[in-house]
N, C-alpha and C. Protein backbone atom coordinates (compact mmCIF):
# COMPACT_ATOMS: atom_id res chain seq x y z
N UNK A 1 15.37 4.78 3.59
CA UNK A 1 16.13 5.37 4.68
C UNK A 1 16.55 6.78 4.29
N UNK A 2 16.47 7.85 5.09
CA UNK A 2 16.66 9.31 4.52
C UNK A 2 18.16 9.16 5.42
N UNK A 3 18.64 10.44 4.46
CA UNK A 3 19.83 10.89 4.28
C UNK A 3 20.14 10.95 6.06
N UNK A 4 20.79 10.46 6.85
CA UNK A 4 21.48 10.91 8.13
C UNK A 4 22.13 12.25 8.52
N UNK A 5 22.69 12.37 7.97
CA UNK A 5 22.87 14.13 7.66
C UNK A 5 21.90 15.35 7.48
N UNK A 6 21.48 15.06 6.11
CA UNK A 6 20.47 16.46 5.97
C UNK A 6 19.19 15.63 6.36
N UNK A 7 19.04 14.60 6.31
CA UNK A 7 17.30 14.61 6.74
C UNK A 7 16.17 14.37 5.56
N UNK A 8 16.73 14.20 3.97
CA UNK A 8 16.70 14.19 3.30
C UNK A 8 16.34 13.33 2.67
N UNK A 9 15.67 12.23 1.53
CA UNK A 9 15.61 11.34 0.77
C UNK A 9 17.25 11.27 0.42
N UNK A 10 17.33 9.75 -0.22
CA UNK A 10 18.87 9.64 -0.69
C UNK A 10 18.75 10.22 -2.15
N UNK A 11 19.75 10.24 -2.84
CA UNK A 11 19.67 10.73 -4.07
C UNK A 11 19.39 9.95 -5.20
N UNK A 12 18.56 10.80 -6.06
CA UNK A 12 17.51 9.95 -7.25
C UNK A 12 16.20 9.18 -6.46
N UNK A 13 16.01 9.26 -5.03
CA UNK A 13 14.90 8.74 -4.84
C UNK A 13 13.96 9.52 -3.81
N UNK A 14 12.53 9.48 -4.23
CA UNK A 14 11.46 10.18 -3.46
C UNK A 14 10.78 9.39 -3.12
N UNK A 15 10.33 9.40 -1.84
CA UNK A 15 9.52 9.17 -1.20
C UNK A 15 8.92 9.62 0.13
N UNK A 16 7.68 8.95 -0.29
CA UNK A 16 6.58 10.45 1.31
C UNK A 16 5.85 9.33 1.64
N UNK A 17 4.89 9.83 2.74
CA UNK A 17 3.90 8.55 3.33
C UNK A 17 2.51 9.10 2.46
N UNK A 18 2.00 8.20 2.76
CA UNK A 18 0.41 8.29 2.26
C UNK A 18 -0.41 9.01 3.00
N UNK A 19 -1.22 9.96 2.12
CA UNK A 19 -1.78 10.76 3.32
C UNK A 19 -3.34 10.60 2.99
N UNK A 20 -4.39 11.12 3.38
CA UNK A 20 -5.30 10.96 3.60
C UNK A 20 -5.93 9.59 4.71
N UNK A 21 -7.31 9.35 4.30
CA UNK A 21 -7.84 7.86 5.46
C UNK A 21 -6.88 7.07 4.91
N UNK A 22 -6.47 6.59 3.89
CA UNK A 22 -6.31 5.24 3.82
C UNK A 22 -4.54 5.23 4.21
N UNK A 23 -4.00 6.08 4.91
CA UNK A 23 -2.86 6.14 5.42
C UNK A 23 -2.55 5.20 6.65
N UNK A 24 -3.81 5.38 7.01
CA UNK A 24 -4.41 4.30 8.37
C UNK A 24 -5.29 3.52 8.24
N UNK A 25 -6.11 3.11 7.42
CA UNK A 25 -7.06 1.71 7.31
C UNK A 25 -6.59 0.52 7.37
N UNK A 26 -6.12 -0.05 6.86
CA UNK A 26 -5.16 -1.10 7.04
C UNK A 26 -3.65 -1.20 7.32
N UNK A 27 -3.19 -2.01 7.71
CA UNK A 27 -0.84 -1.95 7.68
C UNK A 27 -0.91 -2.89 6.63
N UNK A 28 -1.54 -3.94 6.48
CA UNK A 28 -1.46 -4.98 5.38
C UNK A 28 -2.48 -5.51 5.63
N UNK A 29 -2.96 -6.20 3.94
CA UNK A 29 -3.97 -6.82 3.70
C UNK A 29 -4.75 -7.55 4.63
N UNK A 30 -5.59 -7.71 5.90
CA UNK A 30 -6.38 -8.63 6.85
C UNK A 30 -5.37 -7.87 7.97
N UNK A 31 -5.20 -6.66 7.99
CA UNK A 31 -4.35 -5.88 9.14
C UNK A 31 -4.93 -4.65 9.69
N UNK A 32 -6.08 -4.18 10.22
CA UNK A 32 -6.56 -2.98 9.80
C UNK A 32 -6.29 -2.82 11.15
N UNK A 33 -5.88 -0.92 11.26
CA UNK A 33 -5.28 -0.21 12.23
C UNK A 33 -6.45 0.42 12.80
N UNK A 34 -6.86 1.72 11.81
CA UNK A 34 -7.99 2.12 12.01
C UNK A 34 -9.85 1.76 10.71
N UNK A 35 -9.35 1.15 10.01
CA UNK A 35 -10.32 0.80 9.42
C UNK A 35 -11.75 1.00 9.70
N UNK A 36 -12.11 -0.09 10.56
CA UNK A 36 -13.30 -0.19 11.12
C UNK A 36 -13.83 1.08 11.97
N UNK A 37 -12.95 1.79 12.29
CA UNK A 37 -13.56 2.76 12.68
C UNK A 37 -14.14 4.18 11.59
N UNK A 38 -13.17 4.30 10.79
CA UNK A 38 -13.52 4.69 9.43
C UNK A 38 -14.96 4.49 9.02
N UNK A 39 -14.80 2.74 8.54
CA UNK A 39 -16.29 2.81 8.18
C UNK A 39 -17.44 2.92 8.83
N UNK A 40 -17.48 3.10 10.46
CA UNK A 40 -18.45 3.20 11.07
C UNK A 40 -18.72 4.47 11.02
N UNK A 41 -17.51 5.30 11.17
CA UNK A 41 -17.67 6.88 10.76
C UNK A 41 -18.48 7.07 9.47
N UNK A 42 -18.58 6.40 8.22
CA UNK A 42 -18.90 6.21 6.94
C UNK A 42 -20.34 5.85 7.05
N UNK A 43 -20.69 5.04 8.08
CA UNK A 43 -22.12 4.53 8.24
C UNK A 43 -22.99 5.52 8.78
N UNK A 44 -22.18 6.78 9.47
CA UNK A 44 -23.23 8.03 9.55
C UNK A 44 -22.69 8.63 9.14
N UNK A 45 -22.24 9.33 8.14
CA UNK A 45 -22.48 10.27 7.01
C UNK A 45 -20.93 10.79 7.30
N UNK A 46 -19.93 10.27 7.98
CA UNK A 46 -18.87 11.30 7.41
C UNK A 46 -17.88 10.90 6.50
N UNK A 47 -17.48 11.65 6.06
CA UNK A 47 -16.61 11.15 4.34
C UNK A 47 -15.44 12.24 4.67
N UNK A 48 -14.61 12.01 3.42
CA UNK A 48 -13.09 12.45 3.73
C UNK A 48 -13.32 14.05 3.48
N UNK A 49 -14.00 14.67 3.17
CA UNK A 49 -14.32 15.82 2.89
C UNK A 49 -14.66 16.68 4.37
N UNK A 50 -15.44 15.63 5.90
CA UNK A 50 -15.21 16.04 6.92
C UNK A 50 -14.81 15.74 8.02
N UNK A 51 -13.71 14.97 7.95
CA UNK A 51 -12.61 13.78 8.11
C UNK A 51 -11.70 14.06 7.77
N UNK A 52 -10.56 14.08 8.81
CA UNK A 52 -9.18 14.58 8.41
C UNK A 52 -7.98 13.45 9.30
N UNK A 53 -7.43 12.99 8.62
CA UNK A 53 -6.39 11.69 9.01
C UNK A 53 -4.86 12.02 8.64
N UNK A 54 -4.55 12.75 9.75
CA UNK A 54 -3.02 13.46 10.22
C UNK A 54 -2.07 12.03 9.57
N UNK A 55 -1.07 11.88 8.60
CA UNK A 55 -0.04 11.24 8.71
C UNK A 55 1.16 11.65 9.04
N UNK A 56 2.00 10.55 8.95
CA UNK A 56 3.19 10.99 9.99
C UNK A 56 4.71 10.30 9.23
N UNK A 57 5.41 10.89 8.73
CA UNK A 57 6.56 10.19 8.17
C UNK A 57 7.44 9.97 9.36
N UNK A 58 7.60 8.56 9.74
CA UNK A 58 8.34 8.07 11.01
C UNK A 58 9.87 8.10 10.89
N UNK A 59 9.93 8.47 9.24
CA UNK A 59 11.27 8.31 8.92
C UNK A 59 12.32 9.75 9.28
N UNK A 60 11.56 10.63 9.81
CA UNK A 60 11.92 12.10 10.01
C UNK A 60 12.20 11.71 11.08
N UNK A 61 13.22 12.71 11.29
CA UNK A 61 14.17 12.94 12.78
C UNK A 61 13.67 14.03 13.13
N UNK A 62 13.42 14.12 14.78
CA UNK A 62 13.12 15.57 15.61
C UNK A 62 13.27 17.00 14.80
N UNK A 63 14.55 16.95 14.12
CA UNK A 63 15.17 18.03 13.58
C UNK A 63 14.09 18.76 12.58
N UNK A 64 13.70 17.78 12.13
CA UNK A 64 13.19 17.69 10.54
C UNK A 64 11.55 17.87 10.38
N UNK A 65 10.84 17.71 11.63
CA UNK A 65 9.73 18.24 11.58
C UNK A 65 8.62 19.22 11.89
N UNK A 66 9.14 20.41 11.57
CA UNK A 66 8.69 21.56 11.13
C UNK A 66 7.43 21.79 10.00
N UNK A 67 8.19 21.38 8.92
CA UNK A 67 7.11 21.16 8.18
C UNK A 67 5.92 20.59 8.24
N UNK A 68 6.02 19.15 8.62
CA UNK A 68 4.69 18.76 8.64
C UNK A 68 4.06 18.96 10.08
N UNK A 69 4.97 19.46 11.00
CA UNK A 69 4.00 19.75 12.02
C UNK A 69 2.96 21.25 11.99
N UNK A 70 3.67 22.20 10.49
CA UNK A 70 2.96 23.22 10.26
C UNK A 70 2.20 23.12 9.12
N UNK A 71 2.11 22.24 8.89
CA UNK A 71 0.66 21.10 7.59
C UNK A 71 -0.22 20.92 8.33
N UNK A 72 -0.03 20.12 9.67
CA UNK A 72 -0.97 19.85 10.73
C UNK A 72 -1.54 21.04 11.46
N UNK A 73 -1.07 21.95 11.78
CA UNK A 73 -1.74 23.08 12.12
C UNK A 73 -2.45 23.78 11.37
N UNK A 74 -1.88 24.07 10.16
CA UNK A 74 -2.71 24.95 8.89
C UNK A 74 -4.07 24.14 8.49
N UNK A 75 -3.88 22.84 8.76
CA UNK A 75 -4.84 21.93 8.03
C UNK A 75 -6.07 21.93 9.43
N UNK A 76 -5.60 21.93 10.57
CA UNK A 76 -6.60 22.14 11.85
C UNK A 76 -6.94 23.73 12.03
N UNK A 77 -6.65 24.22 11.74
CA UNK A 77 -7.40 25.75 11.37
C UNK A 77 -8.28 25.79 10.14
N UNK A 78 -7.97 25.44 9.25
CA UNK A 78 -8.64 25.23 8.32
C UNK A 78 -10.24 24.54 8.33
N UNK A 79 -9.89 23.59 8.89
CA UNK A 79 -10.83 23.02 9.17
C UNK A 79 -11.71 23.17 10.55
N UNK A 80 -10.89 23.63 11.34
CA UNK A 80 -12.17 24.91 12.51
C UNK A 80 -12.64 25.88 11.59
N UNK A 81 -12.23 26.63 10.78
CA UNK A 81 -13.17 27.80 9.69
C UNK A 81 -14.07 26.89 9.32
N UNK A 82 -14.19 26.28 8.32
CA UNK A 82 -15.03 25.10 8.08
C UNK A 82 -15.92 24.67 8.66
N UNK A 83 -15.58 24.18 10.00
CA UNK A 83 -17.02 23.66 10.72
C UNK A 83 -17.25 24.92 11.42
N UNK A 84 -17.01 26.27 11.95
CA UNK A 84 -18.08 27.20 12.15
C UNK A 84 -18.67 27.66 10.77
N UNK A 85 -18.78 27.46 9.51
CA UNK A 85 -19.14 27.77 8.65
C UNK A 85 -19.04 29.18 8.34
């Protein structure tokens, strides 16, 4: 639970979400969210290298997401340079 106030982890403890595919392949073991679609993506040739799987810390308040909503943009520009080569 982050800090109510600042928005923050509590103190002495860190924690973030998982980012990349496997942020979404499964919720738990025999639980898969997006999985199967993953590997069908996998069955024609795309891999995490041109594949990009936005996570989302649910634990952030309105206030508080700035940051990763400007991860998500930098990371979708990035990756339009990329695919015009």
């Amino acid at each position: 639970m982050m800090d109510n106030e600042t928005g923050l982890d509590p103190e002495g403890i860190r924690v973030r979400p998982v980012s990349g595919l496997v942020a979404a392949d499964y919720f738990a073991p025999g639980y898969f969210v997006w999985a199967v679609l993953i590997e069908n993506l996998a069955s024609i040739g795309y891999e995490e290298k041109n594949m990009y799987m936005a996570s989302y810390d649910w634990r952030l308040t309105f206030q508080n997401t700035e940051v990763p909503c400007n991860k998500l943009i930098l990371n979708s520009q990035t990756l339009q340079k990329f695919l015009k080569g």
